[in-house]
Protein backbone atom coordinates (compact mmCIF):
# COMPACT_ATOMS: atom_id res chain seq x y z
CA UNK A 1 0.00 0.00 0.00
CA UNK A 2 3.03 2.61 0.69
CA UNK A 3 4.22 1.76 -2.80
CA UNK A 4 0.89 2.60 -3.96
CA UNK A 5 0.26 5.75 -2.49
CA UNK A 6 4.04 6.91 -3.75
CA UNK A 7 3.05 6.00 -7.24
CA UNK A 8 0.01 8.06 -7.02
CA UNK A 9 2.02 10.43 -5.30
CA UNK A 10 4.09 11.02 -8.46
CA UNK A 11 0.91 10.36 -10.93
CA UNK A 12 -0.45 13.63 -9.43
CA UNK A 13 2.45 15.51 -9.37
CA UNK A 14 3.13 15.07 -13.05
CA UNK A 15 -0.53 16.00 -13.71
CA UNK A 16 -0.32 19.11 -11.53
CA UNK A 17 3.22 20.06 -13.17
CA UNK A 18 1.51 19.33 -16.66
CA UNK A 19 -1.25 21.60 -15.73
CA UNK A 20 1.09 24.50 -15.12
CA UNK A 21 3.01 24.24 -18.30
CA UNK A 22 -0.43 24.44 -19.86
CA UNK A 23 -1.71 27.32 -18.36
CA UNK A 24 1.68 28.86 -19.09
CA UNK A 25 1.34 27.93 -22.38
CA UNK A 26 -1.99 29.13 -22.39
CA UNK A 27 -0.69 32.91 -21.32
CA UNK A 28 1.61 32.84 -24.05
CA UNK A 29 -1.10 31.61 -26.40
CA UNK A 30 -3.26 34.32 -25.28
CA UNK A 31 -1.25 37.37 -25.56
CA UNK A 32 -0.69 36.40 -29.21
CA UNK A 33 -4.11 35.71 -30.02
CA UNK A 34 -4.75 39.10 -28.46
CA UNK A 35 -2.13 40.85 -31.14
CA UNK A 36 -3.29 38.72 -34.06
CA UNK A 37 -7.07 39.30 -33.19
CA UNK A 38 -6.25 43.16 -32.65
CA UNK A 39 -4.64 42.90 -36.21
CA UNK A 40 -7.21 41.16 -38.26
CA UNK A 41 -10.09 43.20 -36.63
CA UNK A 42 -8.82 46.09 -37.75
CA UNK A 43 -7.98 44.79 -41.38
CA UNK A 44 -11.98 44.19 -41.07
CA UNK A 45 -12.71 47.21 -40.36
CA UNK A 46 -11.22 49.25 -43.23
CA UNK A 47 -12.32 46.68 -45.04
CA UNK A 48 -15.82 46.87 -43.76
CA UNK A 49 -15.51 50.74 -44.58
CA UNK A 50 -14.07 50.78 -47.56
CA UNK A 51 -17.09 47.72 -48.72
CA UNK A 52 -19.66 50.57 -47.52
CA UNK A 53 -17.94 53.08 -49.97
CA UNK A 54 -17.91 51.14 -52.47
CA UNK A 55 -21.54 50.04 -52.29
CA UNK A 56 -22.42 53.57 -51.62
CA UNK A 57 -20.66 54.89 -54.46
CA UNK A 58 -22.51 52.12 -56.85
CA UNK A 59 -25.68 53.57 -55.50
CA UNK A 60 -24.82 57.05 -56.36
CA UNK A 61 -23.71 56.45 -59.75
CA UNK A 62 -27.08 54.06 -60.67
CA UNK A 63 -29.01 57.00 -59.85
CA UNK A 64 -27.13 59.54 -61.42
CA UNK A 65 -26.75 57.66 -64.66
CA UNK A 66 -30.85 57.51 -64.34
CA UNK A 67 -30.78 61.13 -64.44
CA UNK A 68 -28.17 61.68 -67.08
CA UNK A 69 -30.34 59.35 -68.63
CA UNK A 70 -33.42 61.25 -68.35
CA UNK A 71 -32.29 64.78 -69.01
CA UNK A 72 -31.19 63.76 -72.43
CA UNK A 73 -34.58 62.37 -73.31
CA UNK A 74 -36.08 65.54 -72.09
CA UNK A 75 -33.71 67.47 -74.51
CA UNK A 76 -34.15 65.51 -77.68
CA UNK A 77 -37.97 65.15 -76.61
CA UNK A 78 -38.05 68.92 -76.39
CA UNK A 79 -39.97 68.80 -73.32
CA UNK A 80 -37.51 71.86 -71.64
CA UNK A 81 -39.51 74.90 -72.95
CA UNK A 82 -42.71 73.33 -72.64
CA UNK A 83 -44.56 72.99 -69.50
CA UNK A 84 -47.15 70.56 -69.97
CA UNK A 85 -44.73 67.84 -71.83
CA UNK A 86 -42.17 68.67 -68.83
CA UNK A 87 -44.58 68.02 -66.27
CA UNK A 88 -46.13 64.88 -67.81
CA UNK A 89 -42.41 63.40 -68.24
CA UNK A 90 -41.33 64.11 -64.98
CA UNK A 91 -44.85 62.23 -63.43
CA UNK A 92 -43.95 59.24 -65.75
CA UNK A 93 -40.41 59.20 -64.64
CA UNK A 94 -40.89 59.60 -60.92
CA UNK A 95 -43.78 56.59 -61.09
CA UNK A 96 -41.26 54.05 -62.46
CA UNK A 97 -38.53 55.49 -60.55
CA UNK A 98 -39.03 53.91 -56.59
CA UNK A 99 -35.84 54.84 -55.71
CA UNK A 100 -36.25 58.33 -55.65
CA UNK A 101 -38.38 60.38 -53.09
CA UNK A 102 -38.90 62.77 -55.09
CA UNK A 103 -37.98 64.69 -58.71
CA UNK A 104 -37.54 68.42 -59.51
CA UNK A 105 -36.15 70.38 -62.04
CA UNK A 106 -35.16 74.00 -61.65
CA UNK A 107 -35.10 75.78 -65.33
CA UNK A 108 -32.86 78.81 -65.90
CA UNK A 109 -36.17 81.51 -65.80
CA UNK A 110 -36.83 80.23 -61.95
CA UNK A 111 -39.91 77.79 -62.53
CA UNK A 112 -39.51 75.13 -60.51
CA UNK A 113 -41.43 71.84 -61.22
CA UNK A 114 -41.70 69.44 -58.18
CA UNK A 115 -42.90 65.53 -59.15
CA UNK A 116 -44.14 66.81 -62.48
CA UNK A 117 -46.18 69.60 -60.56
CA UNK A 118 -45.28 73.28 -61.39
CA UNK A 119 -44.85 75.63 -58.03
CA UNK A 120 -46.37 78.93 -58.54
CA UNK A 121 -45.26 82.31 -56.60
CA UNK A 122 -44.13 81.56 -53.23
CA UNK A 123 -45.37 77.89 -53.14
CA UNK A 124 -41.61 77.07 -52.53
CA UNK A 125 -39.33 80.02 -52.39
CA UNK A 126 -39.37 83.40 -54.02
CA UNK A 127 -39.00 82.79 -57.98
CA UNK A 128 -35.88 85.07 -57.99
CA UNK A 129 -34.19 83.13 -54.77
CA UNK A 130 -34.19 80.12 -56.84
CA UNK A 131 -31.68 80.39 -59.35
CA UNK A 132 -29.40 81.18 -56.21
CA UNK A 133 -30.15 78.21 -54.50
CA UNK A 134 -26.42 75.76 -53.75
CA UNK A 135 -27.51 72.89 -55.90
CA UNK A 136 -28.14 74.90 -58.74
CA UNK A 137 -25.53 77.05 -58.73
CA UNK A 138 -22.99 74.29 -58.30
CA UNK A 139 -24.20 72.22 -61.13
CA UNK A 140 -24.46 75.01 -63.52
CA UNK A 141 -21.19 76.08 -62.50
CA UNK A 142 -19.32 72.59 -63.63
CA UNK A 143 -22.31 71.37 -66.18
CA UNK A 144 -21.41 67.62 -64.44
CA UNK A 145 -23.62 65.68 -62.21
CA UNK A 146 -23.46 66.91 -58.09
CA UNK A 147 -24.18 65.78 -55.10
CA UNK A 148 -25.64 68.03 -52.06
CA UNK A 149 -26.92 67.27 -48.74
CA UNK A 150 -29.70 69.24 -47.50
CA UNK A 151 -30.63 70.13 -43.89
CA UNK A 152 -33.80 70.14 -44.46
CA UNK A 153 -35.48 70.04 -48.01
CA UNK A 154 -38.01 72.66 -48.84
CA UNK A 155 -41.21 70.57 -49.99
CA UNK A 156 -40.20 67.11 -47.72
CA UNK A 157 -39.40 68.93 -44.76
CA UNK A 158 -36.27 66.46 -43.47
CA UNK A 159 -32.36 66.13 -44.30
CA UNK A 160 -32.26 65.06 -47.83
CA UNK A 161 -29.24 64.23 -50.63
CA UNK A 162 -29.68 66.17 -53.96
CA UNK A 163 -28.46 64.38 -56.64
CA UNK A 164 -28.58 67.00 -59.63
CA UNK A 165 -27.43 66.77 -63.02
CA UNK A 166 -27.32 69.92 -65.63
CA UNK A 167 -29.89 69.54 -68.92
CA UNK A 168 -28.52 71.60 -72.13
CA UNK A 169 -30.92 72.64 -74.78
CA UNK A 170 -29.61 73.74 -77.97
CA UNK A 171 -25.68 73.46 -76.54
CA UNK A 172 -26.68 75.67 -74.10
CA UNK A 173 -27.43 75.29 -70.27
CA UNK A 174 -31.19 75.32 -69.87
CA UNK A 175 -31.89 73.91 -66.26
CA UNK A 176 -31.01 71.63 -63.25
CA UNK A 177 -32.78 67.76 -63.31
CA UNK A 178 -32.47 66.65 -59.12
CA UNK A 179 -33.80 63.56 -57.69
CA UNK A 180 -34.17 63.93 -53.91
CA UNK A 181 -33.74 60.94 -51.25
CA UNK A 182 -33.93 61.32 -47.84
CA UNK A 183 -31.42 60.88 -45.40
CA UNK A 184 -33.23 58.45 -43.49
CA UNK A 185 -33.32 55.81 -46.27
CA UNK A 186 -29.65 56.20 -47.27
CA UNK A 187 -29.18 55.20 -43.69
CA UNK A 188 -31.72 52.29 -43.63
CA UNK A 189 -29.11 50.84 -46.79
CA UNK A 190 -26.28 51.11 -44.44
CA UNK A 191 -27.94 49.06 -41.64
CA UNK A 192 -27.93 46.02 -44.37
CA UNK A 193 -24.04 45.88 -43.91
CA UNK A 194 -23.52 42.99 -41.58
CA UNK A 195 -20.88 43.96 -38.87
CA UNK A 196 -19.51 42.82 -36.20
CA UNK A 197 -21.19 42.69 -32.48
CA UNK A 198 -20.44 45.82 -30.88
CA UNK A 199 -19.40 47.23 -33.84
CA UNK A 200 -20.33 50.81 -35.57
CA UNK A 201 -20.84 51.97 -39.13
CA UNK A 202 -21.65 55.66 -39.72
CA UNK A 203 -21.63 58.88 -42.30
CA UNK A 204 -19.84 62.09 -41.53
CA UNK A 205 -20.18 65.34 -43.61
CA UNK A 206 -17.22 67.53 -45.27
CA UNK A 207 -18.66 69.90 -42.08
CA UNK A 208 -17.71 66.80 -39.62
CA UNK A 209 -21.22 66.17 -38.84
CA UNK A 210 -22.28 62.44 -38.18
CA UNK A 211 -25.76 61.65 -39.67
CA UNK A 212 -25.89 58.43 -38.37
CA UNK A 213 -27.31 57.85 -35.29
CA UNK A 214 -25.30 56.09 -32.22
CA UNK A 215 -25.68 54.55 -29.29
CA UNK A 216 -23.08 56.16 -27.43
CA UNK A 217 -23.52 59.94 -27.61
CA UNK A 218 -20.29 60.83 -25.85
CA UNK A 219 -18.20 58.81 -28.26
CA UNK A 220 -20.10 60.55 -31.73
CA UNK A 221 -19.75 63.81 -29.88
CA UNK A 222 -15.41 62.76 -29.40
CA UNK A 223 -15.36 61.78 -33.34
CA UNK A 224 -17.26 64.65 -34.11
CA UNK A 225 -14.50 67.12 -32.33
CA UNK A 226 -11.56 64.69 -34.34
CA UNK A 227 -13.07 65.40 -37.45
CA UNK A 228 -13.44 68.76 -37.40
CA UNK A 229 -9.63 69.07 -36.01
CA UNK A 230 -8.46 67.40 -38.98
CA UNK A 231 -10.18 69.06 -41.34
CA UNK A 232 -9.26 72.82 -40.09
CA UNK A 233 -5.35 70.75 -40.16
CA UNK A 234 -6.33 69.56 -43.63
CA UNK A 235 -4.79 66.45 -43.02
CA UNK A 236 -5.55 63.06 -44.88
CA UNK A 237 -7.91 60.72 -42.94
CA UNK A 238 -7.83 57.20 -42.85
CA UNK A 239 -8.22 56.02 -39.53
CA UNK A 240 -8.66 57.30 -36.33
CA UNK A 241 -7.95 56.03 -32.67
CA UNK A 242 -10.06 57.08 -29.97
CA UNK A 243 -10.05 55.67 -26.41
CA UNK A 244 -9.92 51.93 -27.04
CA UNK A 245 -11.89 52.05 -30.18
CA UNK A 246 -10.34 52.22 -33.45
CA UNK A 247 -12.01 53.74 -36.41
CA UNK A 248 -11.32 53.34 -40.47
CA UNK A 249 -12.58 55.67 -42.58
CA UNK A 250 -13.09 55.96 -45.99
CA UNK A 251 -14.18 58.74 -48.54
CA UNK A 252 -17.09 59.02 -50.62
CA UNK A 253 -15.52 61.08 -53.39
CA UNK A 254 -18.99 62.28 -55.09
CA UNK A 255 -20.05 63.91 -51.68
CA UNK A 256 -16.76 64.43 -49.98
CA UNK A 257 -18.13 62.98 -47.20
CA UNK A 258 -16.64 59.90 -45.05
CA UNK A 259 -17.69 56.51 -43.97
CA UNK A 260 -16.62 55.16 -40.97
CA UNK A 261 -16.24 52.18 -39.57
CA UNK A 262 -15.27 51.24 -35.96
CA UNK A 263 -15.32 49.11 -32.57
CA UNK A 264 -14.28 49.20 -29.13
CA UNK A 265 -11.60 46.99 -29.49
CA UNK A 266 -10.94 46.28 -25.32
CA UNK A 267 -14.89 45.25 -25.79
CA UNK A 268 -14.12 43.12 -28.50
CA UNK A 269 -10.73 41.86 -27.57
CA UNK A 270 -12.44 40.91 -24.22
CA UNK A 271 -15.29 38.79 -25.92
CA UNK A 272 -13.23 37.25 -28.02
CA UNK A 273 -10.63 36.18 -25.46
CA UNK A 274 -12.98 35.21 -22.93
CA UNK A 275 -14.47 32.69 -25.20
CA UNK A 276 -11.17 31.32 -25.86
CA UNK A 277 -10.54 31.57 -22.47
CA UNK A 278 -13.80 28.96 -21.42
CA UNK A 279 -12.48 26.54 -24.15
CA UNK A 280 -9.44 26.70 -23.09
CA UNK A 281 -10.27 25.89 -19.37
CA UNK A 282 -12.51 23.64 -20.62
CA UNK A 283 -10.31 21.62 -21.96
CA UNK A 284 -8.22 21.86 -19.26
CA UNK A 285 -10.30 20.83 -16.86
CA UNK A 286 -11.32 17.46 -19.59
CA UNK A 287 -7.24 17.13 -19.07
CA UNK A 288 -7.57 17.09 -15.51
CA UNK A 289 -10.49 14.82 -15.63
CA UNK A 290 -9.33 12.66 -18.05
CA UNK A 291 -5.80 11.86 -15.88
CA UNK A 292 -7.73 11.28 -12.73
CA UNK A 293 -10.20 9.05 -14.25
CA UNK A 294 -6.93 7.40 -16.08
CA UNK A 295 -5.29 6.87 -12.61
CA UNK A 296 -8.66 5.65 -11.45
CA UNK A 297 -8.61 2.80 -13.95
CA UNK A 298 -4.89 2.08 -13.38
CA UNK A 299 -5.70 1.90 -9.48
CA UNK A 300 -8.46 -0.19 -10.15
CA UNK A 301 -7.18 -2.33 -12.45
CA UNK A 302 -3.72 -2.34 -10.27
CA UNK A 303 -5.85 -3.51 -7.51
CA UNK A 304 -7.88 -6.56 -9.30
CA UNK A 305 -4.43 -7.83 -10.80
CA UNK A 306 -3.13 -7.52 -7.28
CA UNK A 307 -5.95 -9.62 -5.73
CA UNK A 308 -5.64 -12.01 -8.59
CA UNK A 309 -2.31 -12.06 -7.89
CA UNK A 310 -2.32 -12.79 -4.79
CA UNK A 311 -5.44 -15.57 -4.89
CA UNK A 312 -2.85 -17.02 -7.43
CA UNK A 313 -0.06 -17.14 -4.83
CA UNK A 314 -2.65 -18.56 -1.79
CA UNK A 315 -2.95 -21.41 -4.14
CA UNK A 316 0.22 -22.05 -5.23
CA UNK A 317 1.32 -22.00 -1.34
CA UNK A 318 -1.37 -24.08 -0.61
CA UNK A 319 -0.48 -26.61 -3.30
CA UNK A 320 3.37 -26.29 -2.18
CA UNK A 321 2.41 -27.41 1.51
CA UNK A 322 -0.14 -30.26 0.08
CA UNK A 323 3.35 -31.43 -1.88
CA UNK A 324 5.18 -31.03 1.13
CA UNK A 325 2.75 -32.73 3.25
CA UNK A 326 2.78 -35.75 1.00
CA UNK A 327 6.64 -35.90 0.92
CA UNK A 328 6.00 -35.40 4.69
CA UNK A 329 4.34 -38.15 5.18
CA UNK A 330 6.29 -40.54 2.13
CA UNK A 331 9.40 -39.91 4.18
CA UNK A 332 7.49 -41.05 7.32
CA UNK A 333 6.13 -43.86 5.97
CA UNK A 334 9.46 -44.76 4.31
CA UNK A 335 11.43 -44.47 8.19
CA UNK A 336 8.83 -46.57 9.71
CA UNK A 337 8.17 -49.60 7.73
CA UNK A 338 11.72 -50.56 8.83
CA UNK A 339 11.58 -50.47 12.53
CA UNK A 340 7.82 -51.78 12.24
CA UNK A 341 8.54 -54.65 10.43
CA UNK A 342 11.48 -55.42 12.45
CA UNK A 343 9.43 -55.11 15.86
CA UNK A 344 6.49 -56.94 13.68
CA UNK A 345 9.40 -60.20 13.77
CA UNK A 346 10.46 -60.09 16.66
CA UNK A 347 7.20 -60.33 18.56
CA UNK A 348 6.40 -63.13 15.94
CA UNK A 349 9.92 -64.75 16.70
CA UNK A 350 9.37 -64.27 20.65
CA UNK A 351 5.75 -65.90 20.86
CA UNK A 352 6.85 -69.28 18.16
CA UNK A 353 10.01 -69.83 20.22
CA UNK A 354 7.59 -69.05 23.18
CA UNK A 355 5.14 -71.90 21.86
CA UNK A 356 7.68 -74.30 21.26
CA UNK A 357 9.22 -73.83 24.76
CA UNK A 358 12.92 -72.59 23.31
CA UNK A 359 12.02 -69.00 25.13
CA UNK A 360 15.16 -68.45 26.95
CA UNK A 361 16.03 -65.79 29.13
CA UNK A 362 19.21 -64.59 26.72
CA UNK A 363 17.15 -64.77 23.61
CA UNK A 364 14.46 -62.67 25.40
CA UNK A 365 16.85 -59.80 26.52
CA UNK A 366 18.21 -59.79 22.60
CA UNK A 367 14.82 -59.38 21.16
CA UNK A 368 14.07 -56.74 23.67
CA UNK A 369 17.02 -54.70 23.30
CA UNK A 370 16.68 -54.98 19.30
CA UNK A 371 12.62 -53.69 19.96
CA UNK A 372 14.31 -50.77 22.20
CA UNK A 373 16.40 -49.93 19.71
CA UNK A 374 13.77 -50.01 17.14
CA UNK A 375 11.28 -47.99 19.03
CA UNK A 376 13.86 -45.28 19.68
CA UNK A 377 14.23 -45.50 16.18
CA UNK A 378 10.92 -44.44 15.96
CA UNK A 379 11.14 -41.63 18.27
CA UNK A 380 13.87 -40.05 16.61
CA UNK A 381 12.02 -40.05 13.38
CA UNK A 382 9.10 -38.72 14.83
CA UNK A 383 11.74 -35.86 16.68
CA UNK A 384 13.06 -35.26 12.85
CA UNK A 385 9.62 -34.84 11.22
CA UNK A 386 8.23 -33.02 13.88
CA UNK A 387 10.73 -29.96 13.57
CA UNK A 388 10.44 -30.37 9.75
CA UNK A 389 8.51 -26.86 9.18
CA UNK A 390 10.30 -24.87 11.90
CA UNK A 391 13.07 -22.25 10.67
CA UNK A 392 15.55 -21.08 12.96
CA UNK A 393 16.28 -17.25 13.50
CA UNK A 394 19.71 -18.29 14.26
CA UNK A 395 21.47 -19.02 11.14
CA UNK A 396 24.10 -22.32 11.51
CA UNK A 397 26.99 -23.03 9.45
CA UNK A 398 27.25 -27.22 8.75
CA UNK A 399 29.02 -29.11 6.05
CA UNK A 400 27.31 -30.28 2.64
């Protein structure tokens, strides 16, 4: 049992110095999953950015290419100068045209025509204000299609994006073709993005405005303040670090606005790890398990062998003394047939010589003394036999 319990002894030491190699392994492990998760998270994050550009960007152009599209029909339709065929064309346009919210088209002389419906006096603005209005001006000024954000459109009454192209009549400028979406939906597009959890996607104006809306107000208020810094700096922008949370960001050339993208990477870093962190005590603790349960099964099988063992050795014992025994009692019977036999003939020779009246009192003392001799005979064998399974403590040297 000693032997046992020092075998176990050094069973669960080895498991318990095992154990801390793992978990020092496991600290290793973790501080470089915690660089190369930092890494690739923000990888996805310009890369979730610069996906959102991109699929902003395609939106812009499909619905500017619809307009392009449109004002040249108007101009080889002729349907500029003339206010019924204008209205009619911009009715028909806006009905297959879902993606706008709505269509207007400032002409040079200040009419203004609002989903095919012509404005009259102050229904919108003054007529003379018109012609001044950003939008306008901007893409008269470069006769190529623009983008504007409005605070708040005229007619709609909420933030909008005017996307405006120039239509020429004759070679000549002769008005401004817009369709309007709101701000809301442009946003609703950007919530299709899948992102990480925790994670942020949002819009900031050339003014460093965020449109989008977030959950924490006193980090879009701190991102807010960086933009703005940067811009009066007129540096480049591609990323920004705030806090714990790093931010990529990517321009939408057309607007000159920027899309961000962004998470709080201790809040991520911590999810991540601590999920690593369960499997990897999980499987710790099935490594623990597994070496006791192990140990278990040796012990228990150890034991049964043991007890098998040791039934095994009973019976071989017990067959060794049933051998001796026999040899025992062989050697006995060997040692007494002699002396039996000889007192046997002598009691015969004593009773015939008896009969026949030959007893004399010399031959008597003979045959006694030779029965004396043979019964002490006997006793010594029975002295030798009897001391046959005692061992003495006290070793003795004797002669082979």
């Amino acid at each position: 049992m000693k032997a046992l319990r020092e075998h176990n002894f050094k069973i669960y030491f080895i498991i318990i110095f095992a154990s801390l190699f793992v978990v020092l392994l496991g600290v290793k492990n973790y501080e470089d999953a915690k660089a190369q998760i930092t890494t690739l998270a923000d990888k996805n994050k310009i890369t979730a950015s610069e996906n959102i550009v991109g699929s902003f960007s395609f939106w812009l152009d499909e619905r500017l290419h619809s307009l392009v599209r449109a004002a040249k029909f108007m101009q080889n339709a002729g349907a500029i100068r003339d206010d019924e065929k204008l209205g009619d064309f911009i009715r028909l346009f806006k009905e297959n045209s879902a993606e706008f919210d709505a269509l207007q088209f400032l002409r040079e002389d200040g009419e203004i025509f609002v989903d095919g419906k012509k404005l009259e006096g102050d229904e919108a603005m003054p007529k003379s204000l018109r012609t001044g209005l950003v939008w306008f001006e901007e893409t008269k000024s470069t006769l190529a299609p623009t983008v504007n954000f409005m605070q708040r459109h005229k007619i709609l009454g909420e933030p909008t994006l005017n996307l405006c192209v120039p239509v020429m009549d004759g070679g000549s400028f002769a008005g401004v073709f817009c369709g309007v979406v709101k701000l809301q939906n442009i946003l609703k597009n950007m919530e299709k993005f899948k992102l990480a959890p925790d994670s942020y996607a949002f819009i900031v104006t050339h003014g460093g405005e965020i449109l989008t809306p977030m959950k924490d107000a006193a980090l879009k208020k701190q991102i807010e303040d960086k933009f703005k810094e940067l811009f009066l700096r007129g540096e480049d922008i591609t990323s920004l670090n705030i806090g714990s949370n790093f931010i990529s960001v990517a321009e939408i050339p057309t607007l000159n606005w920027f899309i961000g993208a962004g998470t709080d990477n201790e809040k991520e870093l911590a999810a991540l790890l601590n999920s690593a962190l369960k499997n990897a005590l999980t499987l710790l603790f099935a490594f623990a398990v597994l070496a006791l349960v192990a140990n278990f099964l040796h012990n228990f099988m150890y034991s049964k062998i043991k007890n098998l063992q040791d039934d095994y050795e009973a019976l071989l014992k017990h067959k060794a003394r049933m051998s001796e025994a026999g040899e025992l009692i062989s050697g006995i019977n060997h040692q007494f047939i002699q002396p039996v036999n000889s007192l046997n003939l002598m009691i015969s020779s004593l009773l015939m010589l008896q009969k026949d009246g030959k007893l004399d009192a010399a031959t008597l003392e003979s045959m006694l003394q030779k029965g004396q001799a043979a019964t002490i005979l006997l006793s010594d064998t029975i002295e030798i036999f009897r001391n046959f399974y005692k061992s003495s403590d006290s070793p003795q040297k004797f002669s082979v």
